[in-house]
PDB file of N, CA and C in Angstrom:
ATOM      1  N   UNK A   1       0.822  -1.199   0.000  1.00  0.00           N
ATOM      2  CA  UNK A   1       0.000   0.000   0.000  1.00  0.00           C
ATOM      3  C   UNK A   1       0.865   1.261   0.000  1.00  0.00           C
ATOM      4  N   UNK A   2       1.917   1.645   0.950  1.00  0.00           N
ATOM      5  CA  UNK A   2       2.910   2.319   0.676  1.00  0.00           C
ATOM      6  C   UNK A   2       3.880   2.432  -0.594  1.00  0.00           C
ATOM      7  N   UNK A   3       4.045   1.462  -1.293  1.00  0.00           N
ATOM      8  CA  UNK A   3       4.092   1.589  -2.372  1.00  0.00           C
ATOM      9  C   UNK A   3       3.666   2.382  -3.245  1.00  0.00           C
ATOM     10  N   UNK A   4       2.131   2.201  -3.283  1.00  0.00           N
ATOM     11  CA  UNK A   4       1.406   2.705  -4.326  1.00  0.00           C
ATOM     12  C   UNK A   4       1.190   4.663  -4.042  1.00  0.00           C
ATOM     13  N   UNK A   5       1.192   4.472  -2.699  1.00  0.00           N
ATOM     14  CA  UNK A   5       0.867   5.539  -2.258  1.00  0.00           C
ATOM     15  C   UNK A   5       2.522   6.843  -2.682  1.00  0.00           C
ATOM     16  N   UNK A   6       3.342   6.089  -2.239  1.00  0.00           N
ATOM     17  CA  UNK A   6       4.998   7.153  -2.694  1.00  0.00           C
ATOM     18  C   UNK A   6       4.374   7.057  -4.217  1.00  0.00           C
ATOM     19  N   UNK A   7       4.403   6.195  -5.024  1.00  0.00           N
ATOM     20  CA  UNK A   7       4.003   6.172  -6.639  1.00  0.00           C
ATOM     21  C   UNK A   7       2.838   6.833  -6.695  1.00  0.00           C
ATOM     22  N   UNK A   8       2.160   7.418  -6.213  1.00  0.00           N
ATOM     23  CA  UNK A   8       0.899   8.474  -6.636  1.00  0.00           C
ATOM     24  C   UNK A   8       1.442   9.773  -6.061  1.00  0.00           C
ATOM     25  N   UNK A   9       1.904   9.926  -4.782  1.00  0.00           N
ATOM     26  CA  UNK A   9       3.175  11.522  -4.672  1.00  0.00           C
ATOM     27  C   UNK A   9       3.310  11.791  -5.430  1.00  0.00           C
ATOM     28  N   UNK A  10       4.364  10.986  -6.271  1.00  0.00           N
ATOM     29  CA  UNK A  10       6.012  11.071  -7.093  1.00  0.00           C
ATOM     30  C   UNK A  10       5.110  11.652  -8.617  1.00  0.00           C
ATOM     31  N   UNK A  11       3.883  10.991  -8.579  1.00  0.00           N
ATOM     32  CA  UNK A  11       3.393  11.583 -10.134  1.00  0.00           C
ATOM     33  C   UNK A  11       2.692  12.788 -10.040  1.00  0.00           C
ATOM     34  N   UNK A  12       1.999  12.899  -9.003  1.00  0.00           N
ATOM     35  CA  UNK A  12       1.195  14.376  -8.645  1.00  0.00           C
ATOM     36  C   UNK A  12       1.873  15.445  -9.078  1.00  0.00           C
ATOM     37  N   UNK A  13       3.426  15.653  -8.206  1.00  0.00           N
ATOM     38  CA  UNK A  13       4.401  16.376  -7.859  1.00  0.00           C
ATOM     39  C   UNK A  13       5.118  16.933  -9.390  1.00  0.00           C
ATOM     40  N   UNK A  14       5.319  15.694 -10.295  1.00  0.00           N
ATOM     41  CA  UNK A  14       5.948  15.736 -11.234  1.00  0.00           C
ATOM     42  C   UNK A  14       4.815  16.508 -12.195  1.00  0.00           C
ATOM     43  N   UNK A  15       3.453  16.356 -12.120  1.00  0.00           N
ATOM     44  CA  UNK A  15       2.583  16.967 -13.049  1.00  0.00           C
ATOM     45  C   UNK A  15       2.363  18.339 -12.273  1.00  0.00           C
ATOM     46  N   UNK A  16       2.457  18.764 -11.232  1.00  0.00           N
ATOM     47  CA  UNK A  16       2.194  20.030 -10.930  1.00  0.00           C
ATOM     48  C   UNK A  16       3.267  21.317 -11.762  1.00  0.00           C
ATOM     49  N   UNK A  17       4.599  20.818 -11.760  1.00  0.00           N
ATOM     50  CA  UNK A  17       5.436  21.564 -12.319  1.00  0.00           C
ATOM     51  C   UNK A  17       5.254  21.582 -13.779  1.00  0.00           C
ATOM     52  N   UNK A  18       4.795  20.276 -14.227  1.00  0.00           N
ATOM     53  CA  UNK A  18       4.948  20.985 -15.817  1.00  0.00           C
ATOM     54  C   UNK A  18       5.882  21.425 -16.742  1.00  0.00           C
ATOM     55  N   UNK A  19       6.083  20.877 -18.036  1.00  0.00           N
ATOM     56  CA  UNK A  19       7.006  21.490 -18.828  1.00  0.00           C
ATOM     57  C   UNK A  19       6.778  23.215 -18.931  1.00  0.00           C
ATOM     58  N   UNK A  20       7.885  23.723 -19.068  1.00  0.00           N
ATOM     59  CA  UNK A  20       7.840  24.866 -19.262  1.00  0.00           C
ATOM     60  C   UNK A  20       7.686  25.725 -18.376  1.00  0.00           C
ATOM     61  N   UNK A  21       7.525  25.436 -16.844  1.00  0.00           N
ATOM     62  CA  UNK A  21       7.017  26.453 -15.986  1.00  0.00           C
ATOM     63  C   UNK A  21       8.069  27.182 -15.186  1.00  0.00           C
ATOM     64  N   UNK A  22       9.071  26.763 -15.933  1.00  0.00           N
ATOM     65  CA  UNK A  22      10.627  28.372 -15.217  1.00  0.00           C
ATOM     66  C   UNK A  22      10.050  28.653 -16.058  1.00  0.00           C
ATOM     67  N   UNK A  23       9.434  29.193 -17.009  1.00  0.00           N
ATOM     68  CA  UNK A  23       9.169  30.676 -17.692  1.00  0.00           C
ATOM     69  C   UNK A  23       7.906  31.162 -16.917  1.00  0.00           C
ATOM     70  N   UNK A  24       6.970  30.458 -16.340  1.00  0.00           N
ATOM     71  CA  UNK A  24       5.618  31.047 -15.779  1.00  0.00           C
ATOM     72  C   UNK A  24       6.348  32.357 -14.621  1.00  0.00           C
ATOM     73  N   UNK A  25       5.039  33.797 -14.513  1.00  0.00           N
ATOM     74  CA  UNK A  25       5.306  34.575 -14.120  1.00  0.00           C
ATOM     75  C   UNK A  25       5.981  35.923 -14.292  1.00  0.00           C
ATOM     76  N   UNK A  26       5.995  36.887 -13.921  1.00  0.00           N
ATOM     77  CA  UNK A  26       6.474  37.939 -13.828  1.00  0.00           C
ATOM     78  C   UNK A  26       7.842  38.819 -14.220  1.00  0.00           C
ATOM     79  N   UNK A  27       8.241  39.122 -15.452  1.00  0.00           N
ATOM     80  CA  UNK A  27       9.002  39.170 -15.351  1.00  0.00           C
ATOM     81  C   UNK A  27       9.395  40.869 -15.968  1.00  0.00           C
ATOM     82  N   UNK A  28      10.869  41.528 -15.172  1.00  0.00           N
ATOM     83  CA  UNK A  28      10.876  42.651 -15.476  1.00  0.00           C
ATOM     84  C   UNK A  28      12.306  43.171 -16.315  1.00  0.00           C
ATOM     85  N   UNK A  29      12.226  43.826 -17.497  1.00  0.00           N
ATOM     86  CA  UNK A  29      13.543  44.402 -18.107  1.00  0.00           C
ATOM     87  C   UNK A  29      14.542  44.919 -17.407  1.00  0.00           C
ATOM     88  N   UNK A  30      15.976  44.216 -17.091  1.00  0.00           N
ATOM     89  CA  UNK A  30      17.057  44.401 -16.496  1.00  0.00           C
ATOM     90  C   UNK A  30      17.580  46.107 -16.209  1.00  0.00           C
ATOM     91  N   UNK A  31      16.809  46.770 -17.888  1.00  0.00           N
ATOM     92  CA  UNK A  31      17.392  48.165 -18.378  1.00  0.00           C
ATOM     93  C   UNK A  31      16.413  48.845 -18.307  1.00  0.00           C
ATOM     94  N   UNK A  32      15.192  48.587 -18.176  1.00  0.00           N
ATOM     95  CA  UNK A  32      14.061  49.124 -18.193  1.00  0.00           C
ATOM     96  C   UNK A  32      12.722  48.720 -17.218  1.00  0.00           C
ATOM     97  N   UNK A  33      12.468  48.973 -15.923  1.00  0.00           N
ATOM     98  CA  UNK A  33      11.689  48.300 -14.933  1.00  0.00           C
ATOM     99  C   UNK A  33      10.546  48.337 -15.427  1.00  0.00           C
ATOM    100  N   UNK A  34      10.347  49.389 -16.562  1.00  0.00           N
ATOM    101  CA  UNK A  34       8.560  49.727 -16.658  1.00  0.00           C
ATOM    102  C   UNK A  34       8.301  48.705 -17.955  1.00  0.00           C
ATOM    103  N   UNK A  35       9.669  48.298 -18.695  1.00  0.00           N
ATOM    104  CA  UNK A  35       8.976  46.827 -19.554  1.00  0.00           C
ATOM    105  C   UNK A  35       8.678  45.436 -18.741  1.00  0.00           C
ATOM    106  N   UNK A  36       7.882  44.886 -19.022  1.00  0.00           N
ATOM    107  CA  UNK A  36       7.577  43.403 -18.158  1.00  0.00           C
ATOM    108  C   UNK A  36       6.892  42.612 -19.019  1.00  0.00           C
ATOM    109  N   UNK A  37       7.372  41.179 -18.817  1.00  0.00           N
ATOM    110  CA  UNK A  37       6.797  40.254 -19.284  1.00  0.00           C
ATOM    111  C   UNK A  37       5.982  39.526 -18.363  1.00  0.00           C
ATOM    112  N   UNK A  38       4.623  38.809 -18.528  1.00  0.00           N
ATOM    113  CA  UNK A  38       3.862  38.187 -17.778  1.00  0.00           C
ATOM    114  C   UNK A  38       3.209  37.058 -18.708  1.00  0.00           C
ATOM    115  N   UNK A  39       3.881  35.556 -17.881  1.00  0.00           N
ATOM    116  CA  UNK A  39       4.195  34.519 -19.092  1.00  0.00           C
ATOM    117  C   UNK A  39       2.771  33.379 -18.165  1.00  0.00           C
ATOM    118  N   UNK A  40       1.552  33.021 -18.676  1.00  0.00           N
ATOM    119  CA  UNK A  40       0.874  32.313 -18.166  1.00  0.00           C
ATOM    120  C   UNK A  40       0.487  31.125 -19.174  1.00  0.00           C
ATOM    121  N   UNK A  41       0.472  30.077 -18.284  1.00  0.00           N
ATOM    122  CA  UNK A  41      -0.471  28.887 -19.124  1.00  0.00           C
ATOM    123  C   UNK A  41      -1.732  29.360 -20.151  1.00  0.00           C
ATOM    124  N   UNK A  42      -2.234  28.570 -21.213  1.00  0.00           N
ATOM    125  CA  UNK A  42      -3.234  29.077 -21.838  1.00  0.00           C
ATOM    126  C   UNK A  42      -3.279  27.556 -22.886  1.00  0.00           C
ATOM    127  N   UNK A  43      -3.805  26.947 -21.991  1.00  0.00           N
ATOM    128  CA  UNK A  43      -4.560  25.162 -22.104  1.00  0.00           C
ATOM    129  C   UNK A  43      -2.488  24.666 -22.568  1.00  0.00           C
ATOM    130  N   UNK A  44      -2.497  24.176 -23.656  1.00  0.00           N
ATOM    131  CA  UNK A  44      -1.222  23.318 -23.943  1.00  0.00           C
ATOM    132  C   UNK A  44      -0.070  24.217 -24.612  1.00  0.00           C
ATOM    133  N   UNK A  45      -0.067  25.484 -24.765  1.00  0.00           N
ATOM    134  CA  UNK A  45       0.783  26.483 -24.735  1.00  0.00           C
ATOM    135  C   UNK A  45       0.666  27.689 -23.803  1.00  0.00           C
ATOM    136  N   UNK A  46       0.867  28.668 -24.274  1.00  0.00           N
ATOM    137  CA  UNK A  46       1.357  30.002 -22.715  1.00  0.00           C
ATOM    138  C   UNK A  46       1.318  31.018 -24.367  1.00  0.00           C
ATOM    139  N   UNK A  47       0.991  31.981 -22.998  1.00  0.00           N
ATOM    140  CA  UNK A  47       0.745  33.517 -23.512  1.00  0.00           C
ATOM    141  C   UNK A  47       1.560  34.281 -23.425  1.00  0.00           C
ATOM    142  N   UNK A  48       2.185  35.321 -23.840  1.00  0.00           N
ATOM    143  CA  UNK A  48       3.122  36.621 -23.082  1.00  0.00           C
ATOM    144  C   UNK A  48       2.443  37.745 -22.924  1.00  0.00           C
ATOM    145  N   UNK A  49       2.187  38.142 -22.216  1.00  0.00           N
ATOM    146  CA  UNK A  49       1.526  39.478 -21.879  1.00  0.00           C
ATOM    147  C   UNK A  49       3.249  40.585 -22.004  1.00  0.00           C
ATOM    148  N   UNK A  50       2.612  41.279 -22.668  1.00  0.00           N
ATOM    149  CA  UNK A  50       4.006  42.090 -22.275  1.00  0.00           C
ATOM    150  C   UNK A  50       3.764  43.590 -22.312  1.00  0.00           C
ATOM    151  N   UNK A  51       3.939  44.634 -21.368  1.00  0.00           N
ATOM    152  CA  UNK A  51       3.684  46.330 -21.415  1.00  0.00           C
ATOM    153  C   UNK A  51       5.024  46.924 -21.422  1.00  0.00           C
ATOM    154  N   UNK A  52       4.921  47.535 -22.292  1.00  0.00           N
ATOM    155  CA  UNK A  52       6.138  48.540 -22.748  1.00  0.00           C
ATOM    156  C   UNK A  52       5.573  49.925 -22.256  1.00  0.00           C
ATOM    157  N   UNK A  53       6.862  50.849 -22.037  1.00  0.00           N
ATOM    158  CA  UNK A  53       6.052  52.472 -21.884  1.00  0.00           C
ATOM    159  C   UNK A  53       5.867  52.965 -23.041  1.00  0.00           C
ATOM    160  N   UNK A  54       4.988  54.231 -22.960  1.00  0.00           N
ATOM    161  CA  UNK A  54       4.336  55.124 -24.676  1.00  0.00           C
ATOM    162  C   UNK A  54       6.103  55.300 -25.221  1.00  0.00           C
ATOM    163  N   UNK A  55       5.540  55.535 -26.353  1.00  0.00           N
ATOM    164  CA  UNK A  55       6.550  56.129 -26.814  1.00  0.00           C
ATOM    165  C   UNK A  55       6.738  57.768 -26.137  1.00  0.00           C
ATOM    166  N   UNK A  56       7.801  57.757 -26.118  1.00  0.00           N
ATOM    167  CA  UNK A  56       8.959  59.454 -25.666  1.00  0.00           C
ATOM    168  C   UNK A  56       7.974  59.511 -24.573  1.00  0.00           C
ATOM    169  N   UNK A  57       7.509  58.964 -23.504  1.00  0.00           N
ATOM    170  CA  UNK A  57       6.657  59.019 -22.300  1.00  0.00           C
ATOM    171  C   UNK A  57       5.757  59.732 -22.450  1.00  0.00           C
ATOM    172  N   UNK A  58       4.763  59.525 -23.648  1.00  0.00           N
ATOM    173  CA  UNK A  58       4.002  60.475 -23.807  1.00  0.00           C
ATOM    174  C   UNK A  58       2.633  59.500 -24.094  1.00  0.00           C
ATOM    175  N   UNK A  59       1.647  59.591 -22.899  1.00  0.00           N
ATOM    176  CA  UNK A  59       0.216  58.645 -22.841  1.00  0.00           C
ATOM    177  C   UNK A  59       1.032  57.090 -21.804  1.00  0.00           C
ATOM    178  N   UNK A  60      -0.156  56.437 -22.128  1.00  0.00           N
ATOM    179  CA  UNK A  60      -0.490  55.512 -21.229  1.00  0.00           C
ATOM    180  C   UNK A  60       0.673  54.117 -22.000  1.00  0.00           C
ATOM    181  N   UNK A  61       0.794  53.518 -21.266  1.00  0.00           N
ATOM    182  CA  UNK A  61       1.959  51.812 -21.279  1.00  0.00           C
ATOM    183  C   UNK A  61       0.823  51.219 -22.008  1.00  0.00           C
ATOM    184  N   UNK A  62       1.749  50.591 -22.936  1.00  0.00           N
ATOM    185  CA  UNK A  62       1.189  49.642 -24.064  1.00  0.00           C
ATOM    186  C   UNK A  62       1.127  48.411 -23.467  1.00  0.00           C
ATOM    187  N   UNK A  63       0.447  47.511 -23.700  1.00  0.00           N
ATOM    188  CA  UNK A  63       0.619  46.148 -23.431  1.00  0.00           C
ATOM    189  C   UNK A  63      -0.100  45.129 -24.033  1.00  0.00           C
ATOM    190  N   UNK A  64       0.887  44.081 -24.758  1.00  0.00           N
ATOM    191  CA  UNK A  64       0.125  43.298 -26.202  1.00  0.00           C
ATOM    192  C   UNK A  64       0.261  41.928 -25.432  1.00  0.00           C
ATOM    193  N   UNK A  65      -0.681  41.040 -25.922  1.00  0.00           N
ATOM    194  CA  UNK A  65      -0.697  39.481 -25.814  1.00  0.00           C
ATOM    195  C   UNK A  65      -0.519  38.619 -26.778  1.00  0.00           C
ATOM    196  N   UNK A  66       0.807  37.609 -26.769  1.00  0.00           N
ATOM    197  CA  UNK A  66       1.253  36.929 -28.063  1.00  0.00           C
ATOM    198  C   UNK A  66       1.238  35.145 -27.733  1.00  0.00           C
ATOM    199  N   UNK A  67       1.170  34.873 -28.278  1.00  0.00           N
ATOM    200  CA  UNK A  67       0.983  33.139 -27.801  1.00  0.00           C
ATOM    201  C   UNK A  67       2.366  32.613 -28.158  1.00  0.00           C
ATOM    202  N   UNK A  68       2.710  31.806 -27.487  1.00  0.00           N
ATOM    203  CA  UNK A  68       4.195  31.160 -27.454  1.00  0.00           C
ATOM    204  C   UNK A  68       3.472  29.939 -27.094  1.00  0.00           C
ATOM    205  N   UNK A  69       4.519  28.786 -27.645  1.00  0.00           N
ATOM    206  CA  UNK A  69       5.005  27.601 -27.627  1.00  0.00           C
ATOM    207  C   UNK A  69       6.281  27.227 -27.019  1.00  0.00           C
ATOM    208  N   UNK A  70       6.257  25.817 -26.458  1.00  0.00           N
ATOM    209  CA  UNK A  70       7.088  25.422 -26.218  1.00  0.00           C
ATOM    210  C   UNK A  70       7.985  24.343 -26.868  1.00  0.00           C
ATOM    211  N   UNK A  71       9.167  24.795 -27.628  1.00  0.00           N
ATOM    212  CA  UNK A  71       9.601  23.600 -28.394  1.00  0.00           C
ATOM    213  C   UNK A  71      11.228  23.085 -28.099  1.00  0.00           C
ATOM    214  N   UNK A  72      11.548  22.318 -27.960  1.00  0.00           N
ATOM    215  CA  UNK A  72      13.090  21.509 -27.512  1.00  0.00           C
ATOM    216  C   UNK A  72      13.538  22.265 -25.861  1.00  0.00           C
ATOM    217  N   UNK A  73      12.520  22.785 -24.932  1.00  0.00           N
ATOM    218  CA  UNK A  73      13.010  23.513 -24.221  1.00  0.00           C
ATOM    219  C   UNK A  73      12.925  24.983 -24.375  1.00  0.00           C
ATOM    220  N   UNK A  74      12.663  25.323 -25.243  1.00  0.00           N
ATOM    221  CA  UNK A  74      12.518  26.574 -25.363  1.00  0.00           C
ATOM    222  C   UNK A  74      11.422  27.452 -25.949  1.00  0.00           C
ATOM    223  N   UNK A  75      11.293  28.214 -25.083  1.00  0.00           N
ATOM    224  CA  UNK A  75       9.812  29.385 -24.770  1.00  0.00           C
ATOM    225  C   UNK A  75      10.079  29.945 -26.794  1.00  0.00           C
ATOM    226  N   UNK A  76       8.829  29.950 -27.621  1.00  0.00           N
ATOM    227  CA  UNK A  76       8.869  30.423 -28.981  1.00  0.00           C
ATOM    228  C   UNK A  76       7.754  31.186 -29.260  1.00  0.00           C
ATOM    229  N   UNK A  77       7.801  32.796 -29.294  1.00  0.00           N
ATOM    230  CA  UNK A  77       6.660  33.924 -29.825  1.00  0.00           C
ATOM    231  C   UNK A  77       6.715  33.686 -30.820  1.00  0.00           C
ATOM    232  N   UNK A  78       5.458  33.500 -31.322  1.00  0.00           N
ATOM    233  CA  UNK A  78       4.815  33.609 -32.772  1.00  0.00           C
ATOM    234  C   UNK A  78       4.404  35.204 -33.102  1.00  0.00           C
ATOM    235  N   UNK A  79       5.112  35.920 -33.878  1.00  0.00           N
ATOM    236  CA  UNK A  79       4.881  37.393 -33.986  1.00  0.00           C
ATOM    237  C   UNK A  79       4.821  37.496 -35.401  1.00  0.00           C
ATOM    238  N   UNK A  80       4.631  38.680 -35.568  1.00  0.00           N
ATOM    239  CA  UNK A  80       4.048  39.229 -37.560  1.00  0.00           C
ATOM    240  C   UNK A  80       5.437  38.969 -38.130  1.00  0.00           C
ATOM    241  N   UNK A  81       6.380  38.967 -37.701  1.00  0.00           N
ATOM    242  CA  UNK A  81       7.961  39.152 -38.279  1.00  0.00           C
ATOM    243  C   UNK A  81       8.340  37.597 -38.164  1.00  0.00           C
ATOM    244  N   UNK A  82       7.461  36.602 -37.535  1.00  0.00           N
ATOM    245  CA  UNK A  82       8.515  35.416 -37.505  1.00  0.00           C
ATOM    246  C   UNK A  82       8.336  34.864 -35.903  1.00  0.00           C
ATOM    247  N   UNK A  83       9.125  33.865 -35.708  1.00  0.00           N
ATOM    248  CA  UNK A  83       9.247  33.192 -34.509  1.00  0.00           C
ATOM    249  C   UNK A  83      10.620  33.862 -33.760  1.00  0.00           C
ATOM    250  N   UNK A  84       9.967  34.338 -32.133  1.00  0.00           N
ATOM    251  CA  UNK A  84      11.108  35.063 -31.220  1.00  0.00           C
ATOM    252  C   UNK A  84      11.163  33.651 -30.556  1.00  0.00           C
ATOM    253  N   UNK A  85      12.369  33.476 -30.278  1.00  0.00           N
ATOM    254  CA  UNK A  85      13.182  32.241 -28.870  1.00  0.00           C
ATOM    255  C   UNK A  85      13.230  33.382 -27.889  1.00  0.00           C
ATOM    256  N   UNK A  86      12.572  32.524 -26.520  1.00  0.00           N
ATOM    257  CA  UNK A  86      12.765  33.138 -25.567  1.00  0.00           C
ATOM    258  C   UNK A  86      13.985  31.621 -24.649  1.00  0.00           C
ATOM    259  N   UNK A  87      14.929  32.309 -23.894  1.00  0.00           N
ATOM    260  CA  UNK A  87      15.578  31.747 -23.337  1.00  0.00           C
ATOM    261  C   UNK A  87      15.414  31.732 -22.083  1.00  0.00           C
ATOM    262  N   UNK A  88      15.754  30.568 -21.496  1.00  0.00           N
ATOM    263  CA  UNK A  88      15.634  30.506 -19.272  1.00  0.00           C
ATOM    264  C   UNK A  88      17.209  30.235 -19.441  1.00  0.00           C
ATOM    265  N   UNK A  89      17.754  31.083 -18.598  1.00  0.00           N
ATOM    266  CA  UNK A  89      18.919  31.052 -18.176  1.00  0.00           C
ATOM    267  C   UNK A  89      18.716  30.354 -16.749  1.00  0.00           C
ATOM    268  N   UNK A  90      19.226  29.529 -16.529  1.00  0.00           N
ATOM    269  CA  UNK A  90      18.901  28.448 -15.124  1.00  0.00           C
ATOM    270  C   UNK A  90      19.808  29.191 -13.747  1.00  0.00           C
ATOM    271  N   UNK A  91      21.128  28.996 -14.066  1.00  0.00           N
ATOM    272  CA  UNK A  91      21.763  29.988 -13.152  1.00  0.00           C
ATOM    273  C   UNK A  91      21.642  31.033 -12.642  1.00  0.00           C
ATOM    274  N   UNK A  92      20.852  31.865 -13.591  1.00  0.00           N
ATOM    275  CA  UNK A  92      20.706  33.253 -13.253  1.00  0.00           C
ATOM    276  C   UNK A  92      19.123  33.290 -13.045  1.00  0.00           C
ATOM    277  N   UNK A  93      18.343  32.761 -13.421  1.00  0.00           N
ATOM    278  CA  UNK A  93      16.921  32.266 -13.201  1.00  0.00           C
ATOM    279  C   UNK A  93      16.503  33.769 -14.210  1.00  0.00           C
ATOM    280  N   UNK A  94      16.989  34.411 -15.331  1.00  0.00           N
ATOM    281  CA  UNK A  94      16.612  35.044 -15.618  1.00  0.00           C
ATOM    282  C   UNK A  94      16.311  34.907 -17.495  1.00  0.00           C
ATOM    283  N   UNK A  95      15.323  35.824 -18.332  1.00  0.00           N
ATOM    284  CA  UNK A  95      14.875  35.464 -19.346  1.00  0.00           C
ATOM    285  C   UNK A  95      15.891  36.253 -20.599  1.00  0.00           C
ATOM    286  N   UNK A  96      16.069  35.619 -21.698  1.00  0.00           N
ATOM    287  CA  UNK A  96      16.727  36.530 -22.871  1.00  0.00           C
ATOM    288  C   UNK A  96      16.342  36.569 -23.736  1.00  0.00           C
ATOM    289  N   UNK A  97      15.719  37.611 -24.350  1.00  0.00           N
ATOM    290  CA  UNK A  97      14.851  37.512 -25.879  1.00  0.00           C
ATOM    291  C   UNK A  97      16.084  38.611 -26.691  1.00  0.00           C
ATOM    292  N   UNK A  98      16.057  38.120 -27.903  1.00  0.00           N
ATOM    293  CA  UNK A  98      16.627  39.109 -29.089  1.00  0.00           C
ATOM    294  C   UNK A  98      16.096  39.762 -29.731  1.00  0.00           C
ATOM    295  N   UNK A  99      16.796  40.265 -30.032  1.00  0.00           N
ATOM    296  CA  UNK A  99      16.444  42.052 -30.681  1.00  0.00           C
ATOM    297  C   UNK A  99      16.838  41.896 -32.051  1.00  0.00           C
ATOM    298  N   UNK A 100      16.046  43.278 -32.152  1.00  0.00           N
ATOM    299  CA  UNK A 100      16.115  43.304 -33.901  1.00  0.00           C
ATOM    300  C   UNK A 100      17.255  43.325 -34.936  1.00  0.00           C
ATOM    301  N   UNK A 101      18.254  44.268 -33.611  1.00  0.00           N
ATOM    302  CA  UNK A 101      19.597  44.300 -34.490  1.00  0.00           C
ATOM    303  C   UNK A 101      20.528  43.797 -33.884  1.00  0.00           C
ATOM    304  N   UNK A 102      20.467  42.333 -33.138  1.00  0.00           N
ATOM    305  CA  UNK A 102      21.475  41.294 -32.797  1.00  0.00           C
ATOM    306  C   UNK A 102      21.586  41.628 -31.592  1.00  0.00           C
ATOM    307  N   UNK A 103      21.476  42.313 -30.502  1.00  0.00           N
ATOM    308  CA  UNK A 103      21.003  42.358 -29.580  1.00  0.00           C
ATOM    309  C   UNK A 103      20.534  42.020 -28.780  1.00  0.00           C
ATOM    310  N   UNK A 104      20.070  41.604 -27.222  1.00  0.00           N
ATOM    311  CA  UNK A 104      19.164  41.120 -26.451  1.00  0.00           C
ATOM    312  C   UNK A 104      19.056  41.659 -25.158  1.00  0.00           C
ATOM    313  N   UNK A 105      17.835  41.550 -25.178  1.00  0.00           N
ATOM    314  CA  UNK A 105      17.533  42.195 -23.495  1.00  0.00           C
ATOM    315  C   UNK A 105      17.187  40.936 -22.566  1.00  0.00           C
ATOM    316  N   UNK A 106      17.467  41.538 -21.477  1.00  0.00           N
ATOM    317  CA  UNK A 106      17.231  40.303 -20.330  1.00  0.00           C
ATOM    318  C   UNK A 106      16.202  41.172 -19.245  1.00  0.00           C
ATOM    319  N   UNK A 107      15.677  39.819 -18.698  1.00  0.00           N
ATOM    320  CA  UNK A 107      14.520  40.299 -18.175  1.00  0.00           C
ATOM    321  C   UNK A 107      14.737  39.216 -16.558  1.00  0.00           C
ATOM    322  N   UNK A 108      14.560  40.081 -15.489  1.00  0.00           N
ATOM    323  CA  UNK A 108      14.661  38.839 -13.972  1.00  0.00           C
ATOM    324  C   UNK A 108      13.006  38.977 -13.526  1.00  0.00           C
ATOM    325  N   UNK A 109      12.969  37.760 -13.182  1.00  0.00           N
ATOM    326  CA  UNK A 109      12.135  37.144 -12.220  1.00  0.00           C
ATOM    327  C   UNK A 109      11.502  38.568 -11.521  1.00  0.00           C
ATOM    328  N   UNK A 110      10.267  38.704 -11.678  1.00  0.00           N
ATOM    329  CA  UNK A 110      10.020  40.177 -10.474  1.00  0.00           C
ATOM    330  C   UNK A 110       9.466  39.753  -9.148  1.00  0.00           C
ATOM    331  N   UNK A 111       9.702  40.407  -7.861  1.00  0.00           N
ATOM    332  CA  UNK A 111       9.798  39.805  -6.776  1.00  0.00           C
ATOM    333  C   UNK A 111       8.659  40.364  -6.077  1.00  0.00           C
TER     334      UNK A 111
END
């Protein structure tokens, strides 16, 4: 009976985490506090919520919703330009997306 019972833990535990869920949550631009990403489940892929400020600080923070996938490990925006890789840096527990002109911004965990 103990048996069965550690073997129903061990699978609970393992399905609560879920592929993909170091990207779930909050996350804020290293260079910029007022950009943030907010990465949630949405049935068998995840969403990005993401708010940028107006342009030249002029009006209200933008904020768009893009659907991402998860493929070999890695977080993938589907956008008008193509597929963005989002990266989990494990060590640093923090996110890296690229930029337009080779570039990348990083984004930490917001607390």
């Amino acid at each position: 009976m103990k048996k069965y019972l550690l073997l129903f833990v061990v699978a609970l535990l393992a399905a609560c985490g879920g592929s993909g869920s170091e990207y779930l949550g909050r996350w804020v631009n290293s260079n910029n506090p007022e950009n943030t990403l907010e990465i949630l489940r949405n049935g068998d892929s995840f969403l990005v919520k993401e708010t940028r400020p107006a342009l030249f600080g002029a009006g209200q923070a933008r904020t768009s919703d893009t659907p991402a996938v998860l493929k070999d490990g890695v977080l993938r925006l589907e956008t008008a330009l193509g597929t963005v890789p989002i990266g989990h840096i494990k060590a640093t527990d923090t996110l890296t997306v690229p930029g337009l002109l080779g570039n990348s911004t990083e984004y930490r965990r917001a607390e």
